[in-house]
C-alpha atoms as a PDB file:
ATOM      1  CA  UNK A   1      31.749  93.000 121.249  1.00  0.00           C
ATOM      2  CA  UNK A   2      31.889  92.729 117.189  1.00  0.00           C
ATOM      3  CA  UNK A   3      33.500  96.536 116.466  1.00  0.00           C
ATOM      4  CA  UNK A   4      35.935  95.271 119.555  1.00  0.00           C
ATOM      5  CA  UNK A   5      37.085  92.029 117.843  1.00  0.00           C
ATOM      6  CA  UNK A   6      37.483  93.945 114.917  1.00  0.00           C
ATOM      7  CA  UNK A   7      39.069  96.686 116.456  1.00  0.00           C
ATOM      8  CA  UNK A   8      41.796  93.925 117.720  1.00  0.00           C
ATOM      9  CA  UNK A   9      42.154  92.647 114.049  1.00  0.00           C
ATOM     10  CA  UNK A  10      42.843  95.981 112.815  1.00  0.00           C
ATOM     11  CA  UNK A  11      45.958  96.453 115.017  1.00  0.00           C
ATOM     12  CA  UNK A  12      47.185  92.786 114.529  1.00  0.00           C
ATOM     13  CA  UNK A  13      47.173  93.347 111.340  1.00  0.00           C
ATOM     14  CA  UNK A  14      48.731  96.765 111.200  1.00  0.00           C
ATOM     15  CA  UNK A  15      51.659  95.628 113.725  1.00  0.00           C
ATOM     16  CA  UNK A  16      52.382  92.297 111.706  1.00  0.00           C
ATOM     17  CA  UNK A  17      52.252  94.899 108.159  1.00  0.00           C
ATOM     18  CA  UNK A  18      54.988  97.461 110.326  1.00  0.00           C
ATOM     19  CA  UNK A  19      57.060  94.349 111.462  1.00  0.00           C
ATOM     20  CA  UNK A  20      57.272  93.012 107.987  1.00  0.00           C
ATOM     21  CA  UNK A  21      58.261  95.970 106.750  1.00  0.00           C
ATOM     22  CA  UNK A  22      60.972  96.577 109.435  1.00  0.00           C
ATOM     23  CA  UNK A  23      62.091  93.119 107.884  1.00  0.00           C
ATOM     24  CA  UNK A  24      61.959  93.605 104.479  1.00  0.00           C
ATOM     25  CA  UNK A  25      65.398  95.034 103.703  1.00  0.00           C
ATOM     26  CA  UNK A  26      66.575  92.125 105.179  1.00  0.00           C
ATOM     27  CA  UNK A  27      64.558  89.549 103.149  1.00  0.00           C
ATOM     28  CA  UNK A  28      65.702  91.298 100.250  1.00  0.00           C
ATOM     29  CA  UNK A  29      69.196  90.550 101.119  1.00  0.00           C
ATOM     30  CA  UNK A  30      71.010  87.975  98.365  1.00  0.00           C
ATOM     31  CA  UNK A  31      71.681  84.341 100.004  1.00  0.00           C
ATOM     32  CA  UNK A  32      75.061  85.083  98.579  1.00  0.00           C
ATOM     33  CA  UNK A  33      75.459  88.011 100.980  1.00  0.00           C
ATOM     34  CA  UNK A  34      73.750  86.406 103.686  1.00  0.00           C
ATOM     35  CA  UNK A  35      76.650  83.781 103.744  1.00  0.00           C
ATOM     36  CA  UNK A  36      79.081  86.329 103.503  1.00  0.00           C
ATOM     37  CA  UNK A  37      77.948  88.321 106.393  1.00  0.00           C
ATOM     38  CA  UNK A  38      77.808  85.451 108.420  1.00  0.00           C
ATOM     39  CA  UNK A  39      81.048  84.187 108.148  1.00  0.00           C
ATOM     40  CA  UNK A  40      82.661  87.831 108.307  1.00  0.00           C
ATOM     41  CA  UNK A  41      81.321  88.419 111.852  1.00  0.00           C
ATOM     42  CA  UNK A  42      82.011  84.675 113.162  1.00  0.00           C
ATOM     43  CA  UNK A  43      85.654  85.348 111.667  1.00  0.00           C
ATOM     44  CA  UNK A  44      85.603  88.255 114.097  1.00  0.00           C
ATOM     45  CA  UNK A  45      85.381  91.126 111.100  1.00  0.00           C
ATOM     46  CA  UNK A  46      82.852  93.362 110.228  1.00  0.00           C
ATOM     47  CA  UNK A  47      80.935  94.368 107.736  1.00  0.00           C
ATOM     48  CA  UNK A  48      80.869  97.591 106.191  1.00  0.00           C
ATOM     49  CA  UNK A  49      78.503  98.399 104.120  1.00  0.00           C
ATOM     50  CA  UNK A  50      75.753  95.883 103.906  1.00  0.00           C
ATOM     51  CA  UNK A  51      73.653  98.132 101.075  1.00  0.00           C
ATOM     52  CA  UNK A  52      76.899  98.150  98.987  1.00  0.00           C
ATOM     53  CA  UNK A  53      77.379  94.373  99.365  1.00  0.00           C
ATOM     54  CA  UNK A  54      73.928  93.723  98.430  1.00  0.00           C
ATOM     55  CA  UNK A  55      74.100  95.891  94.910  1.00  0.00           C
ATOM     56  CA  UNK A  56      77.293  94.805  93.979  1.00  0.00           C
ATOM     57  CA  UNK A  57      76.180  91.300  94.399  1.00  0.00           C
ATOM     58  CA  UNK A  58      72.707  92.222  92.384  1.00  0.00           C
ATOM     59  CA  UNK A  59      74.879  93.194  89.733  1.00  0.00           C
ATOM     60  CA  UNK A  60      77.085  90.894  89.020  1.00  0.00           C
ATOM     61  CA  UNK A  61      74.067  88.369  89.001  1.00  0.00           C
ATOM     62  CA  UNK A  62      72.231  89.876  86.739  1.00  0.00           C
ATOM     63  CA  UNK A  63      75.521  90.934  84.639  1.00  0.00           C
ATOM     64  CA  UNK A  64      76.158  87.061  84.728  1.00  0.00           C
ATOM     65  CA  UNK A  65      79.243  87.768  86.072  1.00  0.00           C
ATOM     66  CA  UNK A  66      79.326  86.695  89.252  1.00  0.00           C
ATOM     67  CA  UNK A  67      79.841  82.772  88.687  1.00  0.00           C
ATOM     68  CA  UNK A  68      83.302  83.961  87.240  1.00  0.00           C
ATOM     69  CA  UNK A  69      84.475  85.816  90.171  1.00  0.00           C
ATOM     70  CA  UNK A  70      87.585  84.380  91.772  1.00  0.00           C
ATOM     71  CA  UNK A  71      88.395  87.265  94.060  1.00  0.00           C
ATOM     72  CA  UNK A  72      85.913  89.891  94.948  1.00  0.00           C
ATOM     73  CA  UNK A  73      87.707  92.694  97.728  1.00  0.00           C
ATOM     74  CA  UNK A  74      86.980  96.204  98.996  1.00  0.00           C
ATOM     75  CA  UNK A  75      87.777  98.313 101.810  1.00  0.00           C
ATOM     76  CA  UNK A  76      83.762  98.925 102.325  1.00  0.00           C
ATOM     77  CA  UNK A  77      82.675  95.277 101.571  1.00  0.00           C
ATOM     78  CA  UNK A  78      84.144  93.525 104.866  1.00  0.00           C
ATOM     79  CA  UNK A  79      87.622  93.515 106.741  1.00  0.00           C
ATOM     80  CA  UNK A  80      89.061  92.389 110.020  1.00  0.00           C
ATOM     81  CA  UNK A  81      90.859  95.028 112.187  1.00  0.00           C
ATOM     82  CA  UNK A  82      93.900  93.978 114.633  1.00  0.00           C
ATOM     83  CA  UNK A  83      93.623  94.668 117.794  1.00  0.00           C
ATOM     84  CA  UNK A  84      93.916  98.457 117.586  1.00  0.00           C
ATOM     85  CA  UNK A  85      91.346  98.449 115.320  1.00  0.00           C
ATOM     86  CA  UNK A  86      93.651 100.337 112.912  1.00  0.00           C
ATOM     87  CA  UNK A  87      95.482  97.816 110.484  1.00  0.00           C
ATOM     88  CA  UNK A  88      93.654  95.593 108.025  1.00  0.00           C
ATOM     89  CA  UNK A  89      94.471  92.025 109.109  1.00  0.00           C
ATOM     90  CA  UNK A  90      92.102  90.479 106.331  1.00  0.00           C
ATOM     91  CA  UNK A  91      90.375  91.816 103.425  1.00  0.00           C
ATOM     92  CA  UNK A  92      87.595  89.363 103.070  1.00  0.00           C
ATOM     93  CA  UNK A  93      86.431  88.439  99.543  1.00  0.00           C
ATOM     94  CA  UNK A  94      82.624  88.566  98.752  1.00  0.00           C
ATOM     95  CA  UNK A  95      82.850  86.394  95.590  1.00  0.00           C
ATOM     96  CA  UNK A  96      81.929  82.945  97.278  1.00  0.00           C
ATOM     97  CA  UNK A  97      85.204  81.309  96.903  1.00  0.00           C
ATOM     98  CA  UNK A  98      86.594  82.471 100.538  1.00  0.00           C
ATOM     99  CA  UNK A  99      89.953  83.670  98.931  1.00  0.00           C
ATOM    100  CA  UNK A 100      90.187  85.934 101.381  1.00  0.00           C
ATOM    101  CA  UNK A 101      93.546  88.338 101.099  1.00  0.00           C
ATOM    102  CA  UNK A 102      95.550  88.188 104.625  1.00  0.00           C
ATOM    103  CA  UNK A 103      98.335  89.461 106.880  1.00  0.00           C
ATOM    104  CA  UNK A 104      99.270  88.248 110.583  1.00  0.00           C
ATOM    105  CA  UNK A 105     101.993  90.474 110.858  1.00  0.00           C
ATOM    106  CA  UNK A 106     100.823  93.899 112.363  1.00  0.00           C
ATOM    107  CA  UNK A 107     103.913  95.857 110.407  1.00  0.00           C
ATOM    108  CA  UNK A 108     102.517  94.704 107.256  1.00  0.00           C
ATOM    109  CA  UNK A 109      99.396  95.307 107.517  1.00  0.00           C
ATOM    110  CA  UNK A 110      97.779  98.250 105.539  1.00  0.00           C
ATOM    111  CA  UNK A 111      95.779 100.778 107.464  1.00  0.00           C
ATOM    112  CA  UNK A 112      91.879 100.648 106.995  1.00  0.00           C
ATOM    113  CA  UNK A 113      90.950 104.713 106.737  1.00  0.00           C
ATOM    114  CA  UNK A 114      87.622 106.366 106.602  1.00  0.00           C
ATOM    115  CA  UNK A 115      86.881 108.716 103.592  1.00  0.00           C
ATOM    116  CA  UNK A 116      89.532 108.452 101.392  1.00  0.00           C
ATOM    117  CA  UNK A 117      87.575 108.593  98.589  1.00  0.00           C
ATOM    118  CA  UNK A 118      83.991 109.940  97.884  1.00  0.00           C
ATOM    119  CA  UNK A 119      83.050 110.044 101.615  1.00  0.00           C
ATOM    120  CA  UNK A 120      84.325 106.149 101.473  1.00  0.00           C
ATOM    121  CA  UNK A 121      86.628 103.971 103.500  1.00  0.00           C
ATOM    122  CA  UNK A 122      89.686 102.990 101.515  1.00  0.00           C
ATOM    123  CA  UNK A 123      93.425 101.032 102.285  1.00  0.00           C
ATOM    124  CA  UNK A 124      96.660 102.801 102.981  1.00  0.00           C
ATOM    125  CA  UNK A 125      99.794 100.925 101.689  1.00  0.00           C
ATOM    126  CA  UNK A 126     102.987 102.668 103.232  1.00  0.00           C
ATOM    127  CA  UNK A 127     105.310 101.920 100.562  1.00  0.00           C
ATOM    128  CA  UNK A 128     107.551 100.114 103.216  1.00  0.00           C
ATOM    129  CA  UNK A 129     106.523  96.462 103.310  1.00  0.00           C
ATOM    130  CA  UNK A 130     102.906  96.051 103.438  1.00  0.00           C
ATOM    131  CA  UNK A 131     101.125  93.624 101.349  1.00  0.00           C
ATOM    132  CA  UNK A 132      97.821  91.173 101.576  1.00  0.00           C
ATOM    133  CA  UNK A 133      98.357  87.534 100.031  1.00  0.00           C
ATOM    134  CA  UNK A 134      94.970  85.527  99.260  1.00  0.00           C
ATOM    135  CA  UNK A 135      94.880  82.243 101.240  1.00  0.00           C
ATOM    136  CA  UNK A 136      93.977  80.486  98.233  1.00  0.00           C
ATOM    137  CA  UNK A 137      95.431  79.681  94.847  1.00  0.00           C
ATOM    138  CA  UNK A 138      94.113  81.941  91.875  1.00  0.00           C
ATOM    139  CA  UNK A 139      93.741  79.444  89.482  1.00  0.00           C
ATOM    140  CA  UNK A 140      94.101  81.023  86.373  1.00  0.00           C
ATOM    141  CA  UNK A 141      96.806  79.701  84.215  1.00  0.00           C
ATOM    142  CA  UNK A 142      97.983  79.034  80.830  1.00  0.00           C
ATOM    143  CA  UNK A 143      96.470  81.372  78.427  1.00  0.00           C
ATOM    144  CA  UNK A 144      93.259  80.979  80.173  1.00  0.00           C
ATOM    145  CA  UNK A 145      90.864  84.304  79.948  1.00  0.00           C
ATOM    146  CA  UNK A 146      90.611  86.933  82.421  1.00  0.00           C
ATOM    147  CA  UNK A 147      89.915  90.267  83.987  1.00  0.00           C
ATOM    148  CA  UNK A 148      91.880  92.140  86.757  1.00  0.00           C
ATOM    149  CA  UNK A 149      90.447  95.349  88.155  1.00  0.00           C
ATOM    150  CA  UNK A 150      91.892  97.332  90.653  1.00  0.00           C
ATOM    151  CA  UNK A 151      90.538 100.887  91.735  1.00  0.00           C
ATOM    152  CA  UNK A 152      93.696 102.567  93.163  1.00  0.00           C
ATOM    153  CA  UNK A 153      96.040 105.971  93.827  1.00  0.00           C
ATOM    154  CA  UNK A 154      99.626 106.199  93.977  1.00  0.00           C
ATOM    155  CA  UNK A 155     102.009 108.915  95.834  1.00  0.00           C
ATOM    156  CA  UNK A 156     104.446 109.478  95.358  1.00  0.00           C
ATOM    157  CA  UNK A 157     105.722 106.626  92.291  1.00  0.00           C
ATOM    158  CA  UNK A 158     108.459 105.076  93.297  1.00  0.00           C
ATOM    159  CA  UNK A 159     110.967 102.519  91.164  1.00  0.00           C
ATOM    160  CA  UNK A 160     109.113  99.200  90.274  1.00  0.00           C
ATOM    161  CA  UNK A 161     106.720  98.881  93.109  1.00  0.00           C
ATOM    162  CA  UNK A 162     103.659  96.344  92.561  1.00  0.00           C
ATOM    163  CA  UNK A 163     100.083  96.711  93.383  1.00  0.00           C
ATOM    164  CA  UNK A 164      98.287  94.084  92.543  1.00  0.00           C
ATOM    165  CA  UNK A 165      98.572  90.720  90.374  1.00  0.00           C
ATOM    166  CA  UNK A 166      99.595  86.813  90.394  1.00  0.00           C
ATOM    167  CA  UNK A 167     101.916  84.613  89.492  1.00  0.00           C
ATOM    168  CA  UNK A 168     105.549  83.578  90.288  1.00  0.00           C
ATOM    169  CA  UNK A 169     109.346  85.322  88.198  1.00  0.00           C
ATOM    170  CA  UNK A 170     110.721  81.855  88.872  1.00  0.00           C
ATOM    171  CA  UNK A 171     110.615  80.936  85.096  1.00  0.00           C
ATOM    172  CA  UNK A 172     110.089  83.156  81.722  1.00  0.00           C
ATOM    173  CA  UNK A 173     106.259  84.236  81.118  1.00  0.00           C
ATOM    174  CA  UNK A 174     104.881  83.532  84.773  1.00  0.00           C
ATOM    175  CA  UNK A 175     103.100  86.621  85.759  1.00  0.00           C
ATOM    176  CA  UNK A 176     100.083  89.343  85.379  1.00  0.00           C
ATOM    177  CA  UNK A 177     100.686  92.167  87.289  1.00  0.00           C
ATOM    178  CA  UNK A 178     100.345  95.425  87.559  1.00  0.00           C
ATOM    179  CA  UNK A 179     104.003  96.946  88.318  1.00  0.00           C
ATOM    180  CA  UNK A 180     105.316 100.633  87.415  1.00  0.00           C
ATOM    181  CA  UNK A 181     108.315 100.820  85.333  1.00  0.00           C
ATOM    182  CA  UNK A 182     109.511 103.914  85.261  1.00  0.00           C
ATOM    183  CA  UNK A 183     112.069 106.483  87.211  1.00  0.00           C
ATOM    184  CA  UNK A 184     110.652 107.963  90.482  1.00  0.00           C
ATOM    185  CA  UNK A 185     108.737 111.366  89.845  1.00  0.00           C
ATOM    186  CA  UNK A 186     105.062 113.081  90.052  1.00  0.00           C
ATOM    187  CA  UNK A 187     104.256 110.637  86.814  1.00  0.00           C
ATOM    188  CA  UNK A 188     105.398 107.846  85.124  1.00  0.00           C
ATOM    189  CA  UNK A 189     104.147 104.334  82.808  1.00  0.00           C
ATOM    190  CA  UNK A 190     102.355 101.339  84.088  1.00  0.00           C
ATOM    191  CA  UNK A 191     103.128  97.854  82.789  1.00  0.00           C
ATOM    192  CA  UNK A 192     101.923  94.609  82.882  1.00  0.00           C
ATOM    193  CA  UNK A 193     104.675  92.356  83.144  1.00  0.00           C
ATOM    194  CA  UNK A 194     104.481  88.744  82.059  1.00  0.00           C
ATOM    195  CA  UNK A 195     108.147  88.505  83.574  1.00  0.00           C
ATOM    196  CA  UNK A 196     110.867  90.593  81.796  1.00  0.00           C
ATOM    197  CA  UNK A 197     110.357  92.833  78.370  1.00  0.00           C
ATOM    198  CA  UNK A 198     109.191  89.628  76.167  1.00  0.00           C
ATOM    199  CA  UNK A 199     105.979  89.598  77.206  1.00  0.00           C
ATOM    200  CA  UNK A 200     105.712  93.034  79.264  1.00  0.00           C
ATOM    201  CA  UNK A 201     102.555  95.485  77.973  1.00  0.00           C
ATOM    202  CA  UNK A 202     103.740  97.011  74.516  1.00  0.00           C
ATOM    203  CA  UNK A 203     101.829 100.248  75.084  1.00  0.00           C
ATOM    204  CA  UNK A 204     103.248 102.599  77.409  1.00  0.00           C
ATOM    205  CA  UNK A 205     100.465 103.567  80.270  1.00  0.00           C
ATOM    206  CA  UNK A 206     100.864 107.056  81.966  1.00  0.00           C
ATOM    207  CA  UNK A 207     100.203 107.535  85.225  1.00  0.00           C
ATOM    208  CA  UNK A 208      99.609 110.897  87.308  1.00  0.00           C
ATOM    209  CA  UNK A 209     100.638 110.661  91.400  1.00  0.00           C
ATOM    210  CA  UNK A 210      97.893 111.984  93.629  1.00  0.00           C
ATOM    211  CA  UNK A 211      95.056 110.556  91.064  1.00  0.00           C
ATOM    212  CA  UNK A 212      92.531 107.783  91.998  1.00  0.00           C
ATOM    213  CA  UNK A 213      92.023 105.934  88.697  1.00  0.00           C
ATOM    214  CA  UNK A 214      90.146 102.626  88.219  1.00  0.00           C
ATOM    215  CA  UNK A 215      92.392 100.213  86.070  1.00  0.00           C
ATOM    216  CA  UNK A 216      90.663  97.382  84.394  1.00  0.00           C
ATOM    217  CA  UNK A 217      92.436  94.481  81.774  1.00  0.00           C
ATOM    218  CA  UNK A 218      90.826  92.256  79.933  1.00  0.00           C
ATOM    219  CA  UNK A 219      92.335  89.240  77.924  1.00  0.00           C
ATOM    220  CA  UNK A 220      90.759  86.818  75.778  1.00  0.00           C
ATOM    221  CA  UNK A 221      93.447  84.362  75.436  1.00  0.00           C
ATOM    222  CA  UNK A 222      94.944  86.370  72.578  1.00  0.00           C
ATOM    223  CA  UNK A 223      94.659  90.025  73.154  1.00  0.00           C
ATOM    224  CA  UNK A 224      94.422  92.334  76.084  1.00  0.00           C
ATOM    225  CA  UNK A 225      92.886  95.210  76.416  1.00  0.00           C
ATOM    226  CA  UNK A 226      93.516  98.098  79.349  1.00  0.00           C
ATOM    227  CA  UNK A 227      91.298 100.215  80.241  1.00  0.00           C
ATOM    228  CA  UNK A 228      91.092 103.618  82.400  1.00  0.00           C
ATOM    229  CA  UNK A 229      88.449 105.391  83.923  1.00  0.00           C
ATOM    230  CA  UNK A 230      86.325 103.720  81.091  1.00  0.00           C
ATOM    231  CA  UNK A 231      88.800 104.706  78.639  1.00  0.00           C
ATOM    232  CA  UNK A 232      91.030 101.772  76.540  1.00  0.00           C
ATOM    233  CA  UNK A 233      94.507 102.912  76.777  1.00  0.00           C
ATOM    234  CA  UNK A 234      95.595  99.723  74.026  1.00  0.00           C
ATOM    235  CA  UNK A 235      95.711  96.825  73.432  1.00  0.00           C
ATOM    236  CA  UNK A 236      98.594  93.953  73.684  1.00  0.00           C
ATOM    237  CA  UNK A 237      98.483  90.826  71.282  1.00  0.00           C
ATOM    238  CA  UNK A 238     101.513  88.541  73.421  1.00  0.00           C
ATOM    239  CA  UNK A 239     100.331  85.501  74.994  1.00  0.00           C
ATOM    240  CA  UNK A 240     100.362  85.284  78.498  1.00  0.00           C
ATOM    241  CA  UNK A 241     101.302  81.582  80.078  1.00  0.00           C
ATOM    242  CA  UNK A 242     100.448  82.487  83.487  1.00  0.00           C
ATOM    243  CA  UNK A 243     101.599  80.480  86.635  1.00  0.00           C
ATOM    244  CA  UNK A 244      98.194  79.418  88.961  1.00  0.00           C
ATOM    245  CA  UNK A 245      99.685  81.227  92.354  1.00  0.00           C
ATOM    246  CA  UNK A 246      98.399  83.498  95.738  1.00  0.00           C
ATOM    247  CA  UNK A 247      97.211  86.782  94.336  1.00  0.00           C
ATOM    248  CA  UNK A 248      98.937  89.906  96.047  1.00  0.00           C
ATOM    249  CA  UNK A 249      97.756  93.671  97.058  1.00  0.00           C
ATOM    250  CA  UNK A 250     100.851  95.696  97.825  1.00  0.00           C
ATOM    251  CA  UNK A 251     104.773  94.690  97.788  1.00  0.00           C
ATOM    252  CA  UNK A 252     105.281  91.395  96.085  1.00  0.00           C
ATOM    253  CA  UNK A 253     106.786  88.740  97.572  1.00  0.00           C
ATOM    254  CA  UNK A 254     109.482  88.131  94.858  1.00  0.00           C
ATOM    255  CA  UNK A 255     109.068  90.527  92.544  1.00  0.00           C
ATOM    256  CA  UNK A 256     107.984  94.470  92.681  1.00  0.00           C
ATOM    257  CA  UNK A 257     108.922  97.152  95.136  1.00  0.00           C
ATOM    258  CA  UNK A 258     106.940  98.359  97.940  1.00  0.00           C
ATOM    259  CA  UNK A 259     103.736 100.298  96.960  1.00  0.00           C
ATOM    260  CA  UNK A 260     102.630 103.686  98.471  1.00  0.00           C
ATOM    261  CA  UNK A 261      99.009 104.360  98.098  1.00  0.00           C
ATOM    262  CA  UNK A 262      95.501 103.765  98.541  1.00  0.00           C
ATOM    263  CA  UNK A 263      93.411 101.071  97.403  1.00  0.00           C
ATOM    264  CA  UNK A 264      89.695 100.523  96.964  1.00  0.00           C
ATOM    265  CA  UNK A 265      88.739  98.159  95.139  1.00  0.00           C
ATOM    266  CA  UNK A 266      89.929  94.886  93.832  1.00  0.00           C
ATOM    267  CA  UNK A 267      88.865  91.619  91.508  1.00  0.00           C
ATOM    268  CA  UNK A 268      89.530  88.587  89.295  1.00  0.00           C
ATOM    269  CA  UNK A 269      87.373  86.984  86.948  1.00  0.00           C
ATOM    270  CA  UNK A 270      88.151  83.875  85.530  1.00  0.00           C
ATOM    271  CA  UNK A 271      86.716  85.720  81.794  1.00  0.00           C
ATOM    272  CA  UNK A 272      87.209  88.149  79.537  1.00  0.00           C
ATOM    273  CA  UNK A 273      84.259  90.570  80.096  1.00  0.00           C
ATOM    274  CA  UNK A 274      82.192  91.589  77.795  1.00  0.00           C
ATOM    275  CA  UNK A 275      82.487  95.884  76.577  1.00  0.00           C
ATOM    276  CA  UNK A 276      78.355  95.438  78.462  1.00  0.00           C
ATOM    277  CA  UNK A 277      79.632  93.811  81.262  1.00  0.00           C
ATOM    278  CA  UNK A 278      82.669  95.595  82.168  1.00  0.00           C
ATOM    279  CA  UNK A 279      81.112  99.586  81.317  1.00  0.00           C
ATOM    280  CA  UNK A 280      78.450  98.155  84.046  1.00  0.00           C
ATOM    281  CA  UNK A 281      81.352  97.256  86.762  1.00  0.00           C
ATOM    282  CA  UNK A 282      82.980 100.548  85.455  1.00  0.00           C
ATOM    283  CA  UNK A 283      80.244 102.831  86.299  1.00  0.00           C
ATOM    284  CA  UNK A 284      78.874 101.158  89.571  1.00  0.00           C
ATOM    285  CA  UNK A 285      82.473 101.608  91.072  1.00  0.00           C
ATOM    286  CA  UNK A 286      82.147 105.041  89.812  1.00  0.00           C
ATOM    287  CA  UNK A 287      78.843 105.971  91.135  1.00  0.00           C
ATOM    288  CA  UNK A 288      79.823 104.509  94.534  1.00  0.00           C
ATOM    289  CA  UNK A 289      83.623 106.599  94.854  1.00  0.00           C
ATOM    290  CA  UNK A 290      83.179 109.202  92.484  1.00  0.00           C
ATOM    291  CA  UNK A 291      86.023 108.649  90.665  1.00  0.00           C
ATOM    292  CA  UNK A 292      85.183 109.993  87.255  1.00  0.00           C
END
C-alpha cells in the first residue's frame, strides 16, 4: 500500500513538473507584453511574433529605454488585416502608449507580406497613396530631445516622397521627417526637413534603391546625429522647433510625395539615446532582419 502511495506521488509530481514547464514560456512573458497581446487580439489583430515581442520588450527595459518610447511599430510585432487579410489596417504600437498607426481606407492601406526581409514579414508602400497616421498626438515639441528610427527600403526613388516623421509645413520650422530630396534615379540624398532649406539636414545622405538600411537620428536639443547601419553619416547643429502632431508612415498628408517601399521597423523616443543604448537597438534589429 506504501510503494503504491508513493508510486501516485511520483507521477503527481512529475505531471505538475511537465505542466509547469509547458507554462513557463508563458510566465516568463513581460506584463508589458501581456497587455499588449491582449488588447491586439480583442482589437481583432494578431500577433506575430510573440518571442520577438518579448525580447524587444526585455531590452528596452533593461536598456532603460523603454519608459521613453512614444511609438514602438513593426510588421512582426502585431497588425490588423482587412478583410482579405492582405492590407494592413493598423500597425499596433507595443510601447504602452496605444499610439497605434491606422488606415480605414482599404486603397491606402499598405500590404502586410511575408519574408521580405531575413525570412521576416515586412510592409509594402505602393508609392501611390498609402500611408498609416498614429491615432494619437506625438508629443514632442519645441527643441525637446529625441530619436526616430526607421528600418526601411526604397524602389525605385522618386521626387520628394516621405517615409516617416511628424509635424505640420503650416508655419517655418514645424517638422522632423525623413523626406528624399533629390531627382528620380537608382540613388539619391536623404534629408531631414525642419520645413524648407533653413533648417533642412546640412549633410547630404546617399541613398542606394533596392537596399534595406536601418536609419536612426538622434538629437539632443542642440545637435543631431544620423546614423546608418551603425554608421554616423553627420551631424546637424540647427535647432529644431518641432510642432506636437500625428506621426506618419508613408505619403504625408501635407507635405512629401508618395513612398514606394518596404518598411520594417519603426520608433520614437521622447530622448536622445545614448551611443550604449542605441548600438544595442542597432544590433537587435540587425540580428532579427539581417540587415548588416
Amino acid at each position: 500500500m506504501k510503494r503504491f502511495i508513493f508510486a501516485i506521488i511520483l507521477v503527481l509530481a512529475f505531471c505538475a513538473d511537465s505542466f509547469a514547464l509547458n507554462l513557463r514560456p508563458y510566465m516568463q512573458t513581460p506584463p508589458e507584453v501581456q497587455v499588449f497581446a491582449k488588447r491586439v487580439i480583442e482589437d481583432g489583430g494578431q500577433i506575430v511574433d510573440l518571442e520577438f515581442c518579448q525580447k524587444y520588450t526585455r531590452l528596452s527595459k533593461q536598456l532603460l529605454t523603454w519608459s521613453n518610447g512614444k511609438f514602438v511599430g513593426d510588421a512582426n510585432m502585431g497588425v490588423k488585416l482587412d478583410a482579405s487579410g492582405v492590407s494592413v489596417q493598423t500597425l499596433y504600437d507595443l510601447s504602452g502608449n496605444n499610439n497605434d498607426a491606422v488606415q480605414a481606407t482599404v486603397g491606402n492601406q499598405p500590404v502586410w507580406t511575408q519574408n521580405v526581409q531575413g525570412g521576416r514579414a515586412g510592409l509594402v508602400f505602393d508609392g501611390i497613396n498609402d500611408i498609416l497616421i498614429t491615432a494619437n498626438t506625438i508629443s514632442i515639441s519645441g527643441n525637446t530631445p529625441r530619436t526616430l528610427q526607421l528600418c526601411f527600403l526604397i524602389d525605385p526613388i522618386t521626387i520628394h516622397p516621405h517615409v516617416f516623421g511628424w509635424g505640420d509645413q503650416a508655419s517655418l520650422n514645424t517638422m522632423f521627417k525623413i523626406i528624399v530630396t533629390s531627382p528620380a534615379g537608382s540613388t539619391g540624398t536623404w534629408t531631414l526637413w525642419g520645413r524648407g532649406g533653413g533648417n533642412d539636414w546640412e549633410t547630404a545622405i546617399s541613398v542606394t534603391a533596392g537596399a534595406f538600411m536601418n536609419h536612426v537620428i538622434t538629437y539632443d536639443g542642440a545637435t543631431a546625429d544620423w546614423f546608418r547601419n551603425g554608421l554616423s553619416s553627420g551631424t546637424s547643429n540647427h535647432v529644431w522647433i518641432t510642432t506636437a502632431t500625428t506621426a506618419e508612415i508613408g505619403k504625408g498628408a501635407i507635405e512629401g510625395a508618395p513612398f514606394t517601399g518596404k518598411v520594417l521597423t519603426s520608433s520614437i523616443f521622447n530622448a536622445a539615446l545614448t551611443t550604449a543604448q542605441r548600438t544595442a537597438l542597432e544590433s537587435f534589429v540587425d540580428a532579427y532582419y539581417s540587415i548588416y
